[in-house]
PDB file of N, CA and C in Angstrom:
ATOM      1  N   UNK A   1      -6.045 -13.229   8.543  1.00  0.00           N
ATOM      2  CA  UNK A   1      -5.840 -12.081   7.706  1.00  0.00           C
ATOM      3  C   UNK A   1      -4.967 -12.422   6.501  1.00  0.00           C
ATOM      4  N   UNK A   2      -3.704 -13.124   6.799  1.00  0.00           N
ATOM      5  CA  UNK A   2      -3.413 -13.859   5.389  1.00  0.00           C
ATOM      6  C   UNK A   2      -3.933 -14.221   4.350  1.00  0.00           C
ATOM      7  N   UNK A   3      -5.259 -14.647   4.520  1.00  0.00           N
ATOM      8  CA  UNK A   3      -6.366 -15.129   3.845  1.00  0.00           C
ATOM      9  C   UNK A   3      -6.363 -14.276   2.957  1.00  0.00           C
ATOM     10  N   UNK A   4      -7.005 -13.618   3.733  1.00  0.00           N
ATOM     11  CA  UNK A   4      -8.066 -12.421   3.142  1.00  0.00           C
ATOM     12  C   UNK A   4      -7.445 -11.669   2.171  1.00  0.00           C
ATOM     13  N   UNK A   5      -6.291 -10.977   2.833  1.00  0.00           N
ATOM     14  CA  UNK A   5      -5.690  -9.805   2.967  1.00  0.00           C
ATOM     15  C   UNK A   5      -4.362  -9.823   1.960  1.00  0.00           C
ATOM     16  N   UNK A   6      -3.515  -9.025   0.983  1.00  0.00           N
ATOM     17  CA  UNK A   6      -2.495  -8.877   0.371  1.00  0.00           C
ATOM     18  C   UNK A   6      -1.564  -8.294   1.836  1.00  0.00           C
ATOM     19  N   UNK A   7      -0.840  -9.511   2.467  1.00  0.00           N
ATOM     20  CA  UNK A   7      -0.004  -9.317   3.277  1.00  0.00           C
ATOM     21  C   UNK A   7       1.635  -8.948   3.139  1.00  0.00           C
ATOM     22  N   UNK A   8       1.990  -9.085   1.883  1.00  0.00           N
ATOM     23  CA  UNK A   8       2.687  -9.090   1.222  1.00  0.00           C
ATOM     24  C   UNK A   8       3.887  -7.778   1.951  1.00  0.00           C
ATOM     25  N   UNK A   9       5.352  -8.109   1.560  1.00  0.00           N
ATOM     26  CA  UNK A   9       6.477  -7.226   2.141  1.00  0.00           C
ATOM     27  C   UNK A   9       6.555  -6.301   1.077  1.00  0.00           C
ATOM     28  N   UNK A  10       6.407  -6.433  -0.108  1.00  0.00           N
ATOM     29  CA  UNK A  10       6.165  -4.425  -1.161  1.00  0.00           C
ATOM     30  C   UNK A  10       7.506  -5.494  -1.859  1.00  0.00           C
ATOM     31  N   UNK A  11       8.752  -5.354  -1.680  1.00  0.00           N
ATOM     32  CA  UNK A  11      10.322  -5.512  -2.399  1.00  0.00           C
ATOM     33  C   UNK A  11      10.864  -6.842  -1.628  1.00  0.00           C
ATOM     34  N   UNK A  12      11.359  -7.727  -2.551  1.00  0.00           N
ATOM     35  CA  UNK A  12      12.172  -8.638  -1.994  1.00  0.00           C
ATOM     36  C   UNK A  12      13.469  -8.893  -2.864  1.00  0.00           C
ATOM     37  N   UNK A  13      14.408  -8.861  -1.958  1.00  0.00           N
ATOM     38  CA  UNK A  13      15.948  -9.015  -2.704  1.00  0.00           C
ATOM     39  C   UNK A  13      16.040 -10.498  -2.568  1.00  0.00           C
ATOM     40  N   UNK A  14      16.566 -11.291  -3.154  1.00  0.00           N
ATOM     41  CA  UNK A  14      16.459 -12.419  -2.756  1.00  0.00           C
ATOM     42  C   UNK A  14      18.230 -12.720  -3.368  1.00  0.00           C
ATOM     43  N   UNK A  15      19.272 -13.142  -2.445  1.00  0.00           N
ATOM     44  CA  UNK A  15      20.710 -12.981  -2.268  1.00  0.00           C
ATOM     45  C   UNK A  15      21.552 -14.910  -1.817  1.00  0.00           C
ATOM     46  N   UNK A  16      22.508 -14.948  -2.126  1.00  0.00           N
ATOM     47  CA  UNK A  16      22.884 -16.824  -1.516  1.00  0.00           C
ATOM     48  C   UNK A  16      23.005 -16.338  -0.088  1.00  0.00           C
ATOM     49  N   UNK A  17      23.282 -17.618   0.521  1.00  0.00           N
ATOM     50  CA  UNK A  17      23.319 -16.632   2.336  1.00  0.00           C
ATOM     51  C   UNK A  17      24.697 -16.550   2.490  1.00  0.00           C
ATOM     52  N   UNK A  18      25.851 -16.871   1.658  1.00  0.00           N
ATOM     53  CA  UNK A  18      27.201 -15.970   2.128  1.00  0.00           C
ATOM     54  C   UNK A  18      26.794 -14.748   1.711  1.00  0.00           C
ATOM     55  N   UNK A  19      26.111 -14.179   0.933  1.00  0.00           N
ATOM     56  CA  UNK A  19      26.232 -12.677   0.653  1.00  0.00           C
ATOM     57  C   UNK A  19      25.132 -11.909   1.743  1.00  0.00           C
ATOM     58  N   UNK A  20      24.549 -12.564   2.513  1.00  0.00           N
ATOM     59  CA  UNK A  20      23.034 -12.271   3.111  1.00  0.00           C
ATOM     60  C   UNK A  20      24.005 -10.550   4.276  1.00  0.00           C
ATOM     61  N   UNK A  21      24.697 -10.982   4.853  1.00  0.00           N
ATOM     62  CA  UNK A  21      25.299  -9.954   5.793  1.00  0.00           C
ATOM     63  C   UNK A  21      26.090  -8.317   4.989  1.00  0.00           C
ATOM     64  N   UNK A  22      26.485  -8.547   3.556  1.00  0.00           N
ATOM     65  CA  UNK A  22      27.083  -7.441   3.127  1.00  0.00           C
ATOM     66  C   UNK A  22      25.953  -6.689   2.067  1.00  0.00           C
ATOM     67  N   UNK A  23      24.906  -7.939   1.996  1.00  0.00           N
ATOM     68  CA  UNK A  23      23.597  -7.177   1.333  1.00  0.00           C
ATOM     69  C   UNK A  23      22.443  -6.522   2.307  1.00  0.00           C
ATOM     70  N   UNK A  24      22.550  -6.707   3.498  1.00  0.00           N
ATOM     71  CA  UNK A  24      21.991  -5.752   4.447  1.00  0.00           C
ATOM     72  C   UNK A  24      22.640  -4.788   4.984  1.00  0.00           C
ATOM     73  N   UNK A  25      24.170  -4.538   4.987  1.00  0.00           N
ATOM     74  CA  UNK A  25      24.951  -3.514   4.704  1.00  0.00           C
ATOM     75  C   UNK A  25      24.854  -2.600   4.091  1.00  0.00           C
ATOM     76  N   UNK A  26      24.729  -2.863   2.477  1.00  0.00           N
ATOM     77  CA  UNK A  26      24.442  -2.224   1.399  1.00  0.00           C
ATOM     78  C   UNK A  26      23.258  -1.481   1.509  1.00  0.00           C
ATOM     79  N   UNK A  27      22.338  -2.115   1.762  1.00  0.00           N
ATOM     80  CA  UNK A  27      21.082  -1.361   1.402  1.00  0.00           C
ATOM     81  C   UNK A  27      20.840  -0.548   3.425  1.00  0.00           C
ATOM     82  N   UNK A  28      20.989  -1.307   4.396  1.00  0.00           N
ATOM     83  CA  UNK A  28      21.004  -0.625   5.124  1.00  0.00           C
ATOM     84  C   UNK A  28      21.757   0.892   5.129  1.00  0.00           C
ATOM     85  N   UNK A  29      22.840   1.220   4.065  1.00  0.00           N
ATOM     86  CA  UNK A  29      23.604   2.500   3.866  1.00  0.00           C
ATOM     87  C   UNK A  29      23.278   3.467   3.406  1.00  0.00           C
ATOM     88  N   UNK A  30      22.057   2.463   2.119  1.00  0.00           N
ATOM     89  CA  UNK A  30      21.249   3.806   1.445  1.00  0.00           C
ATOM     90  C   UNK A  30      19.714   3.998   1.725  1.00  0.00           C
ATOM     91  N   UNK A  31      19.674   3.751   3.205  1.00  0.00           N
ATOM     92  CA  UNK A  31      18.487   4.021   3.774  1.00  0.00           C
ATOM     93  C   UNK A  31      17.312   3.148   4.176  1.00  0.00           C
ATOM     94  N   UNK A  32      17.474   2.083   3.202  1.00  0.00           N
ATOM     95  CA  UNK A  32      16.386   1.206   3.516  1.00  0.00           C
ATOM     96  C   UNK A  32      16.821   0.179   5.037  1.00  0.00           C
ATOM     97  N   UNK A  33      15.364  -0.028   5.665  1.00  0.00           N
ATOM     98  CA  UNK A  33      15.708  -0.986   6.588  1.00  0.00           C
ATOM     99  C   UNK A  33      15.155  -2.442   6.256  1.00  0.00           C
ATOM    100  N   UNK A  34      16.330  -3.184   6.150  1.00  0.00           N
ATOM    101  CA  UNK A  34      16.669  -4.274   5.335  1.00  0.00           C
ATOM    102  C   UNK A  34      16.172  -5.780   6.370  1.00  0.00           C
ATOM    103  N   UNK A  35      15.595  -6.510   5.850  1.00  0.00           N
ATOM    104  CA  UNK A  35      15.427  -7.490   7.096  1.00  0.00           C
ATOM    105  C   UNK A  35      15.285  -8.956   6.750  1.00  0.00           C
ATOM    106  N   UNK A  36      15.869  -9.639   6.998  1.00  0.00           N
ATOM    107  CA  UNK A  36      15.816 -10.768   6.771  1.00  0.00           C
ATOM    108  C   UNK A  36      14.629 -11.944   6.919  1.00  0.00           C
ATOM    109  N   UNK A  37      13.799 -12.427   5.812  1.00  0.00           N
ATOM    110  CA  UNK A  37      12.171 -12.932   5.934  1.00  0.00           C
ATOM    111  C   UNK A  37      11.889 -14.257   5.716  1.00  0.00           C
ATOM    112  N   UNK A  38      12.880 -14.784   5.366  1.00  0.00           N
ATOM    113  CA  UNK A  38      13.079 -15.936   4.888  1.00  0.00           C
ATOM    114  C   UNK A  38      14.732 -16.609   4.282  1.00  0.00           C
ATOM    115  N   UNK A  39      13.595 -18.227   3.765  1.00  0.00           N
ATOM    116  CA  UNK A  39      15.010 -18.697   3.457  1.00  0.00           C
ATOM    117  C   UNK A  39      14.719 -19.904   2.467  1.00  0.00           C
ATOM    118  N   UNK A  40      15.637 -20.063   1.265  1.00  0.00           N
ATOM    119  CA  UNK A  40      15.186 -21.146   0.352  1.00  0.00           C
ATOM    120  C   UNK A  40      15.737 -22.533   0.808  1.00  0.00           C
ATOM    121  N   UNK A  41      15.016 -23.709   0.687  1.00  0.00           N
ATOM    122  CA  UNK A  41      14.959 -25.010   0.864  1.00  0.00           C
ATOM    123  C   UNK A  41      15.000 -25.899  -0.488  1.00  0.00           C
ATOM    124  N   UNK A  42      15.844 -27.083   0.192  1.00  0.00           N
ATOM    125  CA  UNK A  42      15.661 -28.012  -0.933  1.00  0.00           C
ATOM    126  C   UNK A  42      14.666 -29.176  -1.196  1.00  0.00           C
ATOM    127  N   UNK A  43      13.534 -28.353   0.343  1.00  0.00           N
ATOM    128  CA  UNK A  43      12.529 -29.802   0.564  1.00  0.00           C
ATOM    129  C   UNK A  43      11.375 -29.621  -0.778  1.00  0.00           C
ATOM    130  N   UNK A  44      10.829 -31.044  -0.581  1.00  0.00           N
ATOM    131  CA  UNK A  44      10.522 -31.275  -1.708  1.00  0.00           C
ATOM    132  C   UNK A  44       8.725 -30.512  -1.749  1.00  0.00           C
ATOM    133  N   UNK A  45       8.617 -30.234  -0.520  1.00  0.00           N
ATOM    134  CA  UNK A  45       7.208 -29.910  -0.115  1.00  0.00           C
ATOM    135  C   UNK A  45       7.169 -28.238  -1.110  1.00  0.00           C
ATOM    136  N   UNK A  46       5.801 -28.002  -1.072  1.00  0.00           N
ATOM    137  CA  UNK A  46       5.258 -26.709  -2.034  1.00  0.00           C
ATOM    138  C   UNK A  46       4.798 -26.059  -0.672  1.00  0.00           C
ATOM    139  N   UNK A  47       5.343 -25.720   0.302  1.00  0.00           N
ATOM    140  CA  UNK A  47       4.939 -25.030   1.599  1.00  0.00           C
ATOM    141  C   UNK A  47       5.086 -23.904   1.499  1.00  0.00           C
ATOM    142  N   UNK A  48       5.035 -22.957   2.472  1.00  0.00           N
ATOM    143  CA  UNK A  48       5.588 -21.583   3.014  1.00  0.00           C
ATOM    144  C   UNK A  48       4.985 -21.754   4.637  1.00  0.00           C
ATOM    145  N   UNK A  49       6.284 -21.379   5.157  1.00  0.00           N
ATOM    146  CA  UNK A  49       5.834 -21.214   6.850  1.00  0.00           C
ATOM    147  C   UNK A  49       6.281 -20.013   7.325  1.00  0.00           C
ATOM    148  N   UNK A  50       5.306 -19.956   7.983  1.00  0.00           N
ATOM    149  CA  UNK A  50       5.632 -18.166   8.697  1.00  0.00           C
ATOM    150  C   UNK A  50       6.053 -18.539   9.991  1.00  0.00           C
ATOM    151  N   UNK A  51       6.816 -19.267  10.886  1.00  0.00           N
ATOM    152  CA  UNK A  51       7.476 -19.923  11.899  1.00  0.00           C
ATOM    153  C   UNK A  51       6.762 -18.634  13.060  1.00  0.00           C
ATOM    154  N   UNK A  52       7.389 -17.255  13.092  1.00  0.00           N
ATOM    155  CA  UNK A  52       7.055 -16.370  14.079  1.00  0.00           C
ATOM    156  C   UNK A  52       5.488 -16.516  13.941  1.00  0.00           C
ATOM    157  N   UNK A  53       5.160 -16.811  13.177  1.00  0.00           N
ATOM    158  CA  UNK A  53       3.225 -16.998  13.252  1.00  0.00           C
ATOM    159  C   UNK A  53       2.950 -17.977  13.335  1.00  0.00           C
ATOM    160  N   UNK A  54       3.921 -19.392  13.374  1.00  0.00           N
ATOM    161  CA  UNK A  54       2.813 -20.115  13.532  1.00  0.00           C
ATOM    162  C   UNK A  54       1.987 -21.470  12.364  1.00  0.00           C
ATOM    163  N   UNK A  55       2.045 -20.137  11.222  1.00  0.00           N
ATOM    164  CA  UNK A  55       1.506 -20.607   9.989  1.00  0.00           C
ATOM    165  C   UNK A  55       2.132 -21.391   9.491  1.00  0.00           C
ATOM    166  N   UNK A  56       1.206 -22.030   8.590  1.00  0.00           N
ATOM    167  CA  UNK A  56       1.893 -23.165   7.109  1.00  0.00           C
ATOM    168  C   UNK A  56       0.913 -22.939   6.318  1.00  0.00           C
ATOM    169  N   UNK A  57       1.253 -23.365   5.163  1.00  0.00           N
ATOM    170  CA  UNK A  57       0.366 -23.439   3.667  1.00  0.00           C
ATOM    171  C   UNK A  57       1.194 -23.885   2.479  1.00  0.00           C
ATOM    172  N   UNK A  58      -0.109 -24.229   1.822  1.00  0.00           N
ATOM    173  CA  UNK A  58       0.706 -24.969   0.309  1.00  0.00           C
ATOM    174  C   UNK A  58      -0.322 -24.193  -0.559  1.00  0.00           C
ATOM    175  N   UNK A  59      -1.223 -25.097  -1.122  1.00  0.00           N
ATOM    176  CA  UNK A  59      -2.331 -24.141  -2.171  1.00  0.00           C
ATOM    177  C   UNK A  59      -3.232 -23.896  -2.148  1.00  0.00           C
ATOM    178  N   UNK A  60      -3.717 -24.261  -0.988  1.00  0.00           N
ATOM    179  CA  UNK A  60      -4.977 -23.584   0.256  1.00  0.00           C
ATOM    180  C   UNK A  60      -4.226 -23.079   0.880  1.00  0.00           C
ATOM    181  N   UNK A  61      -5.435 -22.630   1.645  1.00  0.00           N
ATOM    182  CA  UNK A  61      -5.033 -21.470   3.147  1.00  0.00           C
ATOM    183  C   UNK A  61      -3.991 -21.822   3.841  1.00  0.00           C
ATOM    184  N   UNK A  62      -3.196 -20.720   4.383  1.00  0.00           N
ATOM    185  CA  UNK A  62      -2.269 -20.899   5.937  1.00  0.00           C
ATOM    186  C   UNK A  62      -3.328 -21.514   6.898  1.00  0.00           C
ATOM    187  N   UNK A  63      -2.739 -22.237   7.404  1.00  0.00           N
ATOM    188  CA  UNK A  63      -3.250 -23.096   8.896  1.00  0.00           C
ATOM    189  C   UNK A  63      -2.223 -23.122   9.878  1.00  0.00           C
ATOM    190  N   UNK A  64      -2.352 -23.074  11.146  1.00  0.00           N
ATOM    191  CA  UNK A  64      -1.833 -22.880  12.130  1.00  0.00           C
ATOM    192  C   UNK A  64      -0.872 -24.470  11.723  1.00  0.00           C
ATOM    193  N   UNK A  65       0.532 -24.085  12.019  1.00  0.00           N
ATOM    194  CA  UNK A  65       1.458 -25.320  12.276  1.00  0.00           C
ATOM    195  C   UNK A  65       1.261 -26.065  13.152  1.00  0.00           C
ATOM    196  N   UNK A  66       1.364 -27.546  13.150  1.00  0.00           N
ATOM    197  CA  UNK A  66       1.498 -28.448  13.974  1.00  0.00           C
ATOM    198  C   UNK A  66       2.408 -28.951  14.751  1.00  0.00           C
ATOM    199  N   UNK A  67       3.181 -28.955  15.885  1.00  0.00           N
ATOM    200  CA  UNK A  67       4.266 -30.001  16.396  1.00  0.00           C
ATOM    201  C   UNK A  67       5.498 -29.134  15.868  1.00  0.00           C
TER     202      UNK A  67
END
């Protein structure tokens, strides 16, 4: 369905991770439920992994992770 599909989260805040705990504070106060989806790397790879799924991808399709 990744494929296919605009799977997409709608809003992303994107914060350093000392601030990651007082910026889900914040927005958890004014209603939104705030959740943590990720995380930036310094690897050199053009990936995205969805770890709870499983997935990987670069500039083709997600494919199931290996190992």
């Amino acid at each position: 369905m990744f494929s296919v599909f605009n799977m997409g989260v709608g809003f992303c805040v994107v914060v350093a991770e000392k601030d990651a705990a007082r910026s889900l504070e914040v927005l958890g106060a004014h209603g939104v439920d705030p959740r943590v989806i990720g995380r930036a790397t310094a690897e050199h790879k053009k990936e995205v992994r969805l770890a709870q799924l499983g997935l990987i991808g670069g500039k083709e399709r997600l494919r199931p992770e290996r190992g």
